[in-house]
Structures are given as structure tokens and as C-alpha cells.
C-alpha atoms as a PDB file:
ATOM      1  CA  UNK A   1      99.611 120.288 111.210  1.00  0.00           C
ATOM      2  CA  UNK A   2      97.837 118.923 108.053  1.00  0.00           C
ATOM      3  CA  UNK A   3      99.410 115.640 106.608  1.00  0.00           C
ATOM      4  CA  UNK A   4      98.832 114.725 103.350  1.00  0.00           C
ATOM      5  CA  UNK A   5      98.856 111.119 102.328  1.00  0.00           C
ATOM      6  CA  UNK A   6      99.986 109.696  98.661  1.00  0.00           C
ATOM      7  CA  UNK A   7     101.934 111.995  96.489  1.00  0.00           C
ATOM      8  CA  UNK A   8     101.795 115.858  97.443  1.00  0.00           C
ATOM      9  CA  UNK A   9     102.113 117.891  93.827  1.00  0.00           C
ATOM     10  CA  UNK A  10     102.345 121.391  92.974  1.00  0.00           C
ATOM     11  CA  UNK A  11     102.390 122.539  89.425  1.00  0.00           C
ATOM     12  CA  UNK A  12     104.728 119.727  87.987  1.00  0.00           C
ATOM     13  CA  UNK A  13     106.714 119.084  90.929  1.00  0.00           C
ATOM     14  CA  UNK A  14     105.463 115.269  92.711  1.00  0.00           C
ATOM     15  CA  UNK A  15     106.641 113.937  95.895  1.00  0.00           C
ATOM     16  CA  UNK A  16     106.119 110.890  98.936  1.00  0.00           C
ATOM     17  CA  UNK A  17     107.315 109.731 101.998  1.00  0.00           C
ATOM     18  CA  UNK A  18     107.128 106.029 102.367  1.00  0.00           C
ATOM     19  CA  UNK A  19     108.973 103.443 105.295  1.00  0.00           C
ATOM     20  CA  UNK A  20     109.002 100.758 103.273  1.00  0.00           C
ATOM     21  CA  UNK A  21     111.607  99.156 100.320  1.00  0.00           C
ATOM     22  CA  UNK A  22     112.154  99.768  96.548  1.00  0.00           C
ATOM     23  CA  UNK A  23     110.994  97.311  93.884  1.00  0.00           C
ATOM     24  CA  UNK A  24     111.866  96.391  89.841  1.00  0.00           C
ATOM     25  CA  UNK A  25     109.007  96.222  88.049  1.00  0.00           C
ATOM     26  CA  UNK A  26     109.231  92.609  87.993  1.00  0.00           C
ATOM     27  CA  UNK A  27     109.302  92.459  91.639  1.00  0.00           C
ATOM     28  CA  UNK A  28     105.521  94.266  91.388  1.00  0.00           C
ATOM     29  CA  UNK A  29     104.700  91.610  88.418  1.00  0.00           C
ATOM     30  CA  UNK A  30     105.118  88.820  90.853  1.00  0.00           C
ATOM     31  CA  UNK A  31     103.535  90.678  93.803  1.00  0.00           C
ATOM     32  CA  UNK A  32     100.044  89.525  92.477  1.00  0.00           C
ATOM     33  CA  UNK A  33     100.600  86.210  93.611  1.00  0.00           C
ATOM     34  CA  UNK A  34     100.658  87.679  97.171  1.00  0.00           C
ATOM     35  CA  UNK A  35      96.916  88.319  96.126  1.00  0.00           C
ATOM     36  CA  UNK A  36      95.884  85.355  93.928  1.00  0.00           C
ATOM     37  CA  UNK A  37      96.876  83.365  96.479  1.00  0.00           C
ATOM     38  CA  UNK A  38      94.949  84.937  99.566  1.00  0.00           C
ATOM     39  CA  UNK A  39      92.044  86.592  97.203  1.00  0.00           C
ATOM     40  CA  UNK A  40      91.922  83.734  94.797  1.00  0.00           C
ATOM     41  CA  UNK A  41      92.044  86.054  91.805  1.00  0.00           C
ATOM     42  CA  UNK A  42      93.844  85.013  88.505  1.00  0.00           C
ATOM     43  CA  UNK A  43      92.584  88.054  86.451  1.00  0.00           C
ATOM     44  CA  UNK A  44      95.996  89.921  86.710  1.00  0.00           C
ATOM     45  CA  UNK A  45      97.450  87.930  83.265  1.00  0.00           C
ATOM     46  CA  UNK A  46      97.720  89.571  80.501  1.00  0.00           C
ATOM     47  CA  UNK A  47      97.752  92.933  82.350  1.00  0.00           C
ATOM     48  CA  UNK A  48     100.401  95.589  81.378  1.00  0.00           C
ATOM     49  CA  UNK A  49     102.124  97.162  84.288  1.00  0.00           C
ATOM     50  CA  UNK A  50     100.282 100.480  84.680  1.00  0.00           C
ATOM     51  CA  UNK A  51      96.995  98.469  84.669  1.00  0.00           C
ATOM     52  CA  UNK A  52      98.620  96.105  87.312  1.00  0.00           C
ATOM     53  CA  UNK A  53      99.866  99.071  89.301  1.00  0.00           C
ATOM     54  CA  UNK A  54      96.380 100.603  89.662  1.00  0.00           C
ATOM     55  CA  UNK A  55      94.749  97.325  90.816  1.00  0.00           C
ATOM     56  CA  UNK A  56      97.454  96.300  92.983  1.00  0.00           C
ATOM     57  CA  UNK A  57      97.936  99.694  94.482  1.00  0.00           C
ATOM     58  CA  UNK A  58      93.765  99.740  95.812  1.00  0.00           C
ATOM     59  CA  UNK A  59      94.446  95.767  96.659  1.00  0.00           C
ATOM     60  CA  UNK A  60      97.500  97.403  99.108  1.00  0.00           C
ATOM     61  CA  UNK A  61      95.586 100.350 100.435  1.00  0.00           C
ATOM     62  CA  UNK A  62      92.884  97.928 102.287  1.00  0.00           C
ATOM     63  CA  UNK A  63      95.638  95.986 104.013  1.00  0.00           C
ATOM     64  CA  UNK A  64      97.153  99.575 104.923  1.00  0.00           C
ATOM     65  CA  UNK A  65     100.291  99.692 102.672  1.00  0.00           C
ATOM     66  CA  UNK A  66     100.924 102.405  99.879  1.00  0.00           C
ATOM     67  CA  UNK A  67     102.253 100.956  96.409  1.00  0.00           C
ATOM     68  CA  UNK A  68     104.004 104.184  94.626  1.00  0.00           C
ATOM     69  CA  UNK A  69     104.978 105.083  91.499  1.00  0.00           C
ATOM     70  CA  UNK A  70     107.158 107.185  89.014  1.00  0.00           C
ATOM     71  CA  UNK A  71     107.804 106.631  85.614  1.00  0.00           C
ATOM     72  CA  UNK A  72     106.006 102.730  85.322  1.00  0.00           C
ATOM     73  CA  UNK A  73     109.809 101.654  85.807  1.00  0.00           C
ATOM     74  CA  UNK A  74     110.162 102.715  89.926  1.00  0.00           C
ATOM     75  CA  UNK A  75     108.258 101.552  92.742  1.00  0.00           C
ATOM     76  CA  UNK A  76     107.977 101.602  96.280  1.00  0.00           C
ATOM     77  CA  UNK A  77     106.066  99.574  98.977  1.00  0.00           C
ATOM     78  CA  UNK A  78     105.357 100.467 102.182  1.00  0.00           C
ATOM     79  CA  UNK A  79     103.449 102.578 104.956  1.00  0.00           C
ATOM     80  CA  UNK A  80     103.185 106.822 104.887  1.00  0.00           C
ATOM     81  CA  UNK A  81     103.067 108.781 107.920  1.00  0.00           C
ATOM     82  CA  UNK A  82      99.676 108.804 107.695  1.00  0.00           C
ATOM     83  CA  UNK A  83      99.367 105.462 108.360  1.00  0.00           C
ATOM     84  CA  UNK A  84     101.104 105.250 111.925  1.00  0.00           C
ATOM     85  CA  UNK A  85      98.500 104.412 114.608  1.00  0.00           C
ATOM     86  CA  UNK A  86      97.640 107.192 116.776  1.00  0.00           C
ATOM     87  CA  UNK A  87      99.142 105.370 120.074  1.00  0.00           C
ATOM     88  CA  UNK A  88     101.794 103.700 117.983  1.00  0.00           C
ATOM     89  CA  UNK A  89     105.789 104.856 118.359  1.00  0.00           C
ATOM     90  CA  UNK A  90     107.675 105.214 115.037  1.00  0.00           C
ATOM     91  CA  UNK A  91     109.916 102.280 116.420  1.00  0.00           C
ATOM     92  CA  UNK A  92     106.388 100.249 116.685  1.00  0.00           C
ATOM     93  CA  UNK A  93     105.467 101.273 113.206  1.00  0.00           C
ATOM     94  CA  UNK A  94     108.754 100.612 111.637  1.00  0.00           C
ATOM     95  CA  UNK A  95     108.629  97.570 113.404  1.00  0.00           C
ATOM     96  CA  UNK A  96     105.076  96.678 112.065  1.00  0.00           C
ATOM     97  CA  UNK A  97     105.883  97.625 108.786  1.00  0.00           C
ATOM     98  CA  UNK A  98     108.989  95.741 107.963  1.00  0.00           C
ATOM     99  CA  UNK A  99     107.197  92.223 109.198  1.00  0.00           C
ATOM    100  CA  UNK A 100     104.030  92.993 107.127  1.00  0.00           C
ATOM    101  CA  UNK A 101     106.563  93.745 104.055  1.00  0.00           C
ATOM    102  CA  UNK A 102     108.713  90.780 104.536  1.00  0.00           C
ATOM    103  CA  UNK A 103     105.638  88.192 104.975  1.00  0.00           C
ATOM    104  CA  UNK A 104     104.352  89.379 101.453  1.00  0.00           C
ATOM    105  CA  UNK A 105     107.475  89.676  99.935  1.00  0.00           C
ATOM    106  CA  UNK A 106     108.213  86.062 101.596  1.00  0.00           C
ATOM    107  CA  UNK A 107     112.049  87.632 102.629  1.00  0.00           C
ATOM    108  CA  UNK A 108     113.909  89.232 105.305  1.00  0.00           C
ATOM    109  CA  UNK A 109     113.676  92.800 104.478  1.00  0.00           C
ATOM    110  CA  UNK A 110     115.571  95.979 105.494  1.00  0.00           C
ATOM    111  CA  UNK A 111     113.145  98.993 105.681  1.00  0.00           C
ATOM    112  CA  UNK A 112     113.855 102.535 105.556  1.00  0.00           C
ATOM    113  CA  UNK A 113     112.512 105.727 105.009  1.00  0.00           C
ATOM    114  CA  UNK A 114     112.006 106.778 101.271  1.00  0.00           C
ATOM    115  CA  UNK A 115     111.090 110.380 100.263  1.00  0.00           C
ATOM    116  CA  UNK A 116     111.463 110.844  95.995  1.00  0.00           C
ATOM    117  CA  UNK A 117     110.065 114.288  94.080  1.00  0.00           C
ATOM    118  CA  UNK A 118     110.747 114.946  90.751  1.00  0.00           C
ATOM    119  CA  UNK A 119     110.153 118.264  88.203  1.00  0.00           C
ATOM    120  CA  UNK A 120     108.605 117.399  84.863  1.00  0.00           C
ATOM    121  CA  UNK A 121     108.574 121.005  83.856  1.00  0.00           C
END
């Protein structure tokens, strides 16, 4: 079986699969304090929120999270399928997931399993 990681599209149909939560876009604005704090980086002012999308979403992928998008106005952060460890049970990786989520996001956090597509055609 062949798992594909980030969105899957076909023609102008998009979709992901994602354990993780729903953000505003204002929740993703103040997500780059997550990083100027640990990475010591101040260079995300001034940047609009596609441009802080793209460098937040590579920041995400080397801590082993996925930051999705649709539209510049919906967003989702979290973990893909993909990302599950090979000896790791989904309860383990849920588990995993949710603690990683809630330390950057700095709350208690209820997880769950997002899949979104969408036609633009």
C-alpha cells in the first residue's frame, strides 16, 4: 500500500488527513512565537500570511508536524499517517501528537482526526 503524505490532488480535486486541531489564521500569526522563541528568529514581521504559511509550514516539518492549508483563511496542525513510527500504535501516536500540539500551542488540546478535499473545478 503506497501512502502519500501532504495533500493528494487529482485534476482540481485536493485532499489530507491530519490528527491534529484546526486553527484561525490568527492562531498561525501567533504560532511564530513558538519559533522566535526556541529559534531566536524575529524575521516573521511584516510577513503576509501565505508568506508566513510557507516558512512556518518547513519550520513544522523538521519537528515532524504538517501545517495545512486551504484558501489562506483554514488551517490545520498536526501529524499525517505518514508520520506514525513504524513500532508506534495509533493510541501512541495520538497520544504523542496531542502533547507535542498542546506544548506549542501552550493549551490543553483535544485532537482528532481531520480529512478536508475540495473541487475548484
Amino acid at each position: 500500500m503506497k501512502i502519500r503524505s501532504g495533500f493528494v490532488s487529482n485534476s482540481s480535486t485536493t485532499s489530507f488527513c491530519v490528527f491534529g486541531v484546526g486553527l484561525e489564521s490568527k492562531e498561525v500569526k501567533n504560532l511564530r512565537t513558538f519559533f522566535e522563541e526556541t529559534d531566536k528568529i524575529t524575521a516573521f514581521d511584516g510577513m503576509d500570511i501565505c508568506e508566513l504559511y510557507d516558512v512556518l509550514d518547513e519550520k513544522f516539518k523538521k519537528i515532524g508536524l504538517s501545517l495545512e492549508s486551504h484558501e489562506d483563511y483554514y488551517f490545520w496542525l498536526g501529524a499525517t499517517p505518514e508520520q506514525m513510527g513504524q513500532d508506534e500504535t495509533r493510541r501512541e501516536f495520538e497520544k504523542r501528537i496531542t502533547e507535542k500540539l498542546s506544548g506549542i500551542l501552550g493549551k490543553d488540546l483535544e485532537c482528532d482526526w481531520i480529512t478536508y478535499g475540495w473541487y475548484d473545478g
